[in-house]
Protein backbone atom coordinates (compact mmCIF):
# COMPACT_ATOMS: atom_id res chain seq x y z
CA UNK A 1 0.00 0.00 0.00
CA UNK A 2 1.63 3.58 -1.15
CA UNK A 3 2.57 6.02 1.59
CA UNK A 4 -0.33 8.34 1.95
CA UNK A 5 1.99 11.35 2.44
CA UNK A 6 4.31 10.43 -0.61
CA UNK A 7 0.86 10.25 -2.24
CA UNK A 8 -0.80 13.54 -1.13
CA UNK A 9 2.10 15.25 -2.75
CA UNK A 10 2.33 13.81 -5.81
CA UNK A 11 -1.52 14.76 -6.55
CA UNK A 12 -0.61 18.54 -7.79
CA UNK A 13 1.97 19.22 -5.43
CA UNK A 14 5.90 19.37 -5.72
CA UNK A 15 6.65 15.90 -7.63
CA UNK A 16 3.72 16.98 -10.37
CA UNK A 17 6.20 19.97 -11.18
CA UNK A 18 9.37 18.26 -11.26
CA UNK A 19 7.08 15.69 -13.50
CA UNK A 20 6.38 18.32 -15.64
CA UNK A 21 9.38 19.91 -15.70
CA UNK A 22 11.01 16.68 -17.11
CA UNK A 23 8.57 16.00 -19.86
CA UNK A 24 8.82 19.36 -21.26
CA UNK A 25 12.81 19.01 -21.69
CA UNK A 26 11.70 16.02 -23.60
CA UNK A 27 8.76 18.15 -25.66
CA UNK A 28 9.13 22.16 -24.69
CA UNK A 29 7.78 24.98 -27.14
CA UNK A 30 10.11 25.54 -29.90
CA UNK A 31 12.30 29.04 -29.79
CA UNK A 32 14.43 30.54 -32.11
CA UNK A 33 18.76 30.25 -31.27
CA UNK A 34 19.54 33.93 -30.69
CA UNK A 35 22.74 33.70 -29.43
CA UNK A 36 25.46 31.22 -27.35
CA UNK A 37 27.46 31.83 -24.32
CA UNK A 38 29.89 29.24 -22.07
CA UNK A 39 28.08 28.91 -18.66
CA UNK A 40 30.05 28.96 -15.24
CA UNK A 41 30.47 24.70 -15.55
CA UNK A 42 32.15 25.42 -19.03
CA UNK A 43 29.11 24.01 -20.93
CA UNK A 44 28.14 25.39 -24.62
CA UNK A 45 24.29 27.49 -23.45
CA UNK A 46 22.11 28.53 -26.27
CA UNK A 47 20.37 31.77 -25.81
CA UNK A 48 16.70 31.51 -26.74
CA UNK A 49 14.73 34.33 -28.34
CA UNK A 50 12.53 34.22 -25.72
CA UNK A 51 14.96 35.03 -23.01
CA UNK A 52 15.66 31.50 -21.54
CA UNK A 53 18.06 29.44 -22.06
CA UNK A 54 18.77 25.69 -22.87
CA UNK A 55 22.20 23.58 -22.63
CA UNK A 56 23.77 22.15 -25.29
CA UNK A 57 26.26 19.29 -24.82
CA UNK A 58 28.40 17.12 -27.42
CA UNK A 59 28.82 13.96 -24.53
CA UNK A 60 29.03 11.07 -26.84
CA UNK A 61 27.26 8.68 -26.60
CA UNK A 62 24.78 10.55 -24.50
CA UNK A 63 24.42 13.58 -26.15
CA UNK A 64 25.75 14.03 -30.03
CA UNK A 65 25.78 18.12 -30.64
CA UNK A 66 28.93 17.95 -32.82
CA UNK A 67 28.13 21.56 -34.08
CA UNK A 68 28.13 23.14 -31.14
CA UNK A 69 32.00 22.25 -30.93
CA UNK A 70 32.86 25.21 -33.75
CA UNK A 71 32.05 28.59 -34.34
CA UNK A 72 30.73 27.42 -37.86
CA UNK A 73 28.67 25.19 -36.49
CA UNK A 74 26.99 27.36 -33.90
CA UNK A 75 26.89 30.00 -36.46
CA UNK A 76 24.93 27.97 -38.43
CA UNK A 77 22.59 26.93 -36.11
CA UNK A 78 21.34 30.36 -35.20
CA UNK A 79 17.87 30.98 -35.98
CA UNK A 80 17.10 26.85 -35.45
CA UNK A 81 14.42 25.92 -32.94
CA UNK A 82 15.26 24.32 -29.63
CA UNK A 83 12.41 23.25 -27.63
CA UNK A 84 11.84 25.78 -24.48
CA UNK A 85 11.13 23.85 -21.24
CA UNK A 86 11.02 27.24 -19.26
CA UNK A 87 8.11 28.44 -21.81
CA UNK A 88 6.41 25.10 -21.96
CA UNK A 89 6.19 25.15 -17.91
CA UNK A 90 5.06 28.72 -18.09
CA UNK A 91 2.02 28.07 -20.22
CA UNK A 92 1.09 24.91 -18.46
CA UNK A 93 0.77 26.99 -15.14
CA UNK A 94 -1.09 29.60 -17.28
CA UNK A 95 -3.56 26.68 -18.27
CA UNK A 96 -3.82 25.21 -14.59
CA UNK A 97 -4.78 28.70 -13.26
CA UNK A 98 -7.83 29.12 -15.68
């Protein structure tokens, strides 16, 4: 039998966000590359039109972002959609307050 308290909090409390929060790095509204940057961990960040941001890693065999490597290739992938998990989380808590 589940733990009634580890239940009560999954039913729209603190493990429904992080639940969230996970599928929409997996789906996330698509936004426009505006611009890179090198964040504190030395990790390539891509700058999202919006205003957020979203990681991008070349960690074979995990991860395969090649591009991201170069100046070429991140200069080439301006103006290409990532998906936005900030924006997609955003709207969803729009859509649960109506």
């Amino acid at each position: 039998m589940p733990d009634s308290s580890v239940q009560g909090r999954t039913n729209g409390g603190l493990a429904d966000l992080v639940m969230k929060a996970m599928q929409a790095k997996l789906v996330g509204i698509p936004r426009k590359i505006a611009d890179f940057h090198i964040d504190e961990d030395g990790e390539w960040v891509a700058e999202l039109e919006c205003g957020h941001e979203h990681q991008v890693r070349h960690n074979p065999p995990w991860t395969i972002n090649p591009w991201i490597t170069t100046p070429q290739g991140r200069l080439e992938h301006l103006d290409r959609d990532l998906p936005c998990s900030d924006c997609c989380l955003a709207q969803q808590a729009e859509t649960d307050r109506t």
